[in-house]
Protein backbone atom coordinates (compact mmCIF):
# COMPACT_ATOMS: atom_id res chain seq x y z
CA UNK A 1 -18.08 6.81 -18.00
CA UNK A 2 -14.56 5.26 -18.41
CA UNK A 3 -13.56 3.14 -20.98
CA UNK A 4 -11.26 -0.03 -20.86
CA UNK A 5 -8.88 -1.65 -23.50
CA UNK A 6 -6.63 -4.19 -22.56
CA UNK A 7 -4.04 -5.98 -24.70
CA UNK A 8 -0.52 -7.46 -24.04
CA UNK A 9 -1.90 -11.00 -23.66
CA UNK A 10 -1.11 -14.05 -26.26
CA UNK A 11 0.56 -17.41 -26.35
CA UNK A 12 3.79 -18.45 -23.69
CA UNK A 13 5.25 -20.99 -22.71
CA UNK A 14 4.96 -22.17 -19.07
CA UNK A 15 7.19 -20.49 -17.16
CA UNK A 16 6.89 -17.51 -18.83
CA UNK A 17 5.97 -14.10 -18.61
CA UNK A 18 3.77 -11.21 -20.07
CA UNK A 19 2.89 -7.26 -19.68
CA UNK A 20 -1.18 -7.04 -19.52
CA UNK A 21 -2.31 -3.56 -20.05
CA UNK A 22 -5.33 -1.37 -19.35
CA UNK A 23 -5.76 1.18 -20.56
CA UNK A 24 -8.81 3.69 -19.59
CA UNK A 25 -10.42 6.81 -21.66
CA UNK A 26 -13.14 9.09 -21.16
CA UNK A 27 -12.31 10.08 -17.36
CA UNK A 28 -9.38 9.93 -15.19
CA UNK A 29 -8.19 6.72 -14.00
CA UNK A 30 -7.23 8.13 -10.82
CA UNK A 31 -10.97 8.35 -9.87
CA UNK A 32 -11.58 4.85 -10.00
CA UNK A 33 -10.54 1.56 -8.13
CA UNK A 34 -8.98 -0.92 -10.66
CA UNK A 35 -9.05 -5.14 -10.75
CA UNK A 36 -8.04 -7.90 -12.56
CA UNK A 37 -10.43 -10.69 -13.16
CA UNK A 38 -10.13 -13.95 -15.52
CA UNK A 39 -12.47 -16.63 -17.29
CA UNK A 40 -11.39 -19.62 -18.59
CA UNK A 41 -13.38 -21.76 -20.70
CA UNK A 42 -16.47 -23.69 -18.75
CA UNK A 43 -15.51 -21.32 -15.59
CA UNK A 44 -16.84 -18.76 -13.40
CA UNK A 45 -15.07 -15.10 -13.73
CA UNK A 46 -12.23 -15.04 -11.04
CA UNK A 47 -10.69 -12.12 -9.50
CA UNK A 48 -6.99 -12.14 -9.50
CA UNK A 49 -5.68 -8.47 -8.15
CA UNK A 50 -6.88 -5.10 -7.28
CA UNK A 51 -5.37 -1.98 -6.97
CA UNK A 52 -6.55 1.45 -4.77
CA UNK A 53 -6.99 4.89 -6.47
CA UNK A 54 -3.45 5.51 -5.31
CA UNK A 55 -1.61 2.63 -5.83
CA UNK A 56 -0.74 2.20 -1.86
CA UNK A 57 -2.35 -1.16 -1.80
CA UNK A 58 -2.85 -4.09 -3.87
CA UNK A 59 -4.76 -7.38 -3.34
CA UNK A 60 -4.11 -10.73 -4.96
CA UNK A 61 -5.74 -14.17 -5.24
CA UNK A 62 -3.68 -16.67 -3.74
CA UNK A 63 -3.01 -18.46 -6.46
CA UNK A 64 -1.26 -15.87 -8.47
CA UNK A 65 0.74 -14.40 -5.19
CA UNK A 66 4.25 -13.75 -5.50
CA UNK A 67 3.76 -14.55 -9.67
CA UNK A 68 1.60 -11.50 -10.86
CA UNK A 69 2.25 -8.39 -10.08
CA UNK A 70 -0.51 -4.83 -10.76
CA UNK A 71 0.38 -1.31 -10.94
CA UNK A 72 -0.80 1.45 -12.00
CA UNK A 73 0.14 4.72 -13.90
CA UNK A 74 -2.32 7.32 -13.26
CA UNK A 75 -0.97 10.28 -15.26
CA UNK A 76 -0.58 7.79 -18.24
CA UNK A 77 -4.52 6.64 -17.27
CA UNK A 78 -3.22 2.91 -17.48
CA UNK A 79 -3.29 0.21 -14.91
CA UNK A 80 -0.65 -3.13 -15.80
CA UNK A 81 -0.80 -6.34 -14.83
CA UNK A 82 2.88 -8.27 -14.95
CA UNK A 83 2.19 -12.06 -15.31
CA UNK A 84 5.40 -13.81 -14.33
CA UNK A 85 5.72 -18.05 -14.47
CA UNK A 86 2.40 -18.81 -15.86
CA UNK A 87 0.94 -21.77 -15.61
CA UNK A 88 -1.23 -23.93 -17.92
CA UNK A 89 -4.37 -22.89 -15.34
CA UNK A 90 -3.42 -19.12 -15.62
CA UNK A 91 -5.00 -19.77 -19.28
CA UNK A 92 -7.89 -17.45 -19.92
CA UNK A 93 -9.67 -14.42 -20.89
CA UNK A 94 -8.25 -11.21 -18.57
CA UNK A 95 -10.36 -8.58 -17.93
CA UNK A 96 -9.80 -4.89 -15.97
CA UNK A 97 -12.30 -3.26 -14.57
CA UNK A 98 -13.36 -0.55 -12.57
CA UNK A 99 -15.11 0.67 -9.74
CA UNK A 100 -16.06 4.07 -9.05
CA UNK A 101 -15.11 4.32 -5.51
CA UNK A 102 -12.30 5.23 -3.81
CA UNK A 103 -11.79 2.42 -1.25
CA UNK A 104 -8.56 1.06 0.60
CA UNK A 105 -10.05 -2.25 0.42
CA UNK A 106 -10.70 -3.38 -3.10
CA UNK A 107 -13.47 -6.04 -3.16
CA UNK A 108 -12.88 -9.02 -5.34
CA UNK A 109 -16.17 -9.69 -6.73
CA UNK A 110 -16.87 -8.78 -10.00
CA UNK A 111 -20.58 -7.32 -9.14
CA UNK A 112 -18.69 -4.44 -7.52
CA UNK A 113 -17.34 -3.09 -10.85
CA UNK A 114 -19.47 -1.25 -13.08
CA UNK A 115 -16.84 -0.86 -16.41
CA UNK A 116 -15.42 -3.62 -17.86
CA UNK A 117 -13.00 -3.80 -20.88
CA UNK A 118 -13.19 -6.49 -24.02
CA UNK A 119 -10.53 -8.94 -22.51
CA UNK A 120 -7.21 -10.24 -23.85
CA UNK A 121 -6.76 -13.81 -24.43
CA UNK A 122 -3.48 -15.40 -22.29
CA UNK A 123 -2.83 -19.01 -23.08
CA UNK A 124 0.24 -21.14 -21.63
CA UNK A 125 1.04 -23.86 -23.07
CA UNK A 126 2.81 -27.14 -21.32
């Protein structure tokens, strides 16, 4: 079993930017598909981007295209997620998580990952 941490989250200013980190322990990362999800308060968990095995392909919700940016590191077992002009609705808890298949099509629901990490808290102010 892999096991998650993130951090790099915190309080910005719209228009800002931040570094999320995930970082995995107990296996390789390389063996598993990575995603981003979020949950704001009241809300549903939301995917937001996914990443293959490899890194060759990535997937993003619309609403965070061309603004967030994932990558991964595999020899450093860490995946990031770069969070560039946040908004006031990019506020909430971010999660990685990980699926144990190697797939060139990441699915975005979150019943397709099996480990998740804790979260980090992003919140943008106005």
């Amino acid at each position: 079993q892999v096991q998650l941490v993130e951090s790099g989250g915190g309080l910005v200013q719209a228009g800002g930017s931040l570094r999320l980190s995930c970082a995995a322990s107990g296996r390789a990362i390389s063996s598993y598909t990575i995603a981003w999800f979020r949950q704001a308060p009241g809300k549903e968990r939301e995917f937001v981007a996914a990443i293959t095995w490899s890194g060759s392909s990535t997937s993003y919700t619309d609403s965070v295209k061309g603004r967030f940016i994932i990558s991964r590191d595999n020899p450093k077992n860490t995946v990031d997620l770069q969070v560039n002009s946040l908004k006031p609705e990019d506020t909430a808890v971010y999660y990685c998580a990980a699926r144990p298949f190697l797939t060139s099509s990441p699915p975005p629901r979150a019943s397709a990952y099996t480990n998740w990490g804790q979260g980090t808290q992003v919140t943008v102010s106005s």
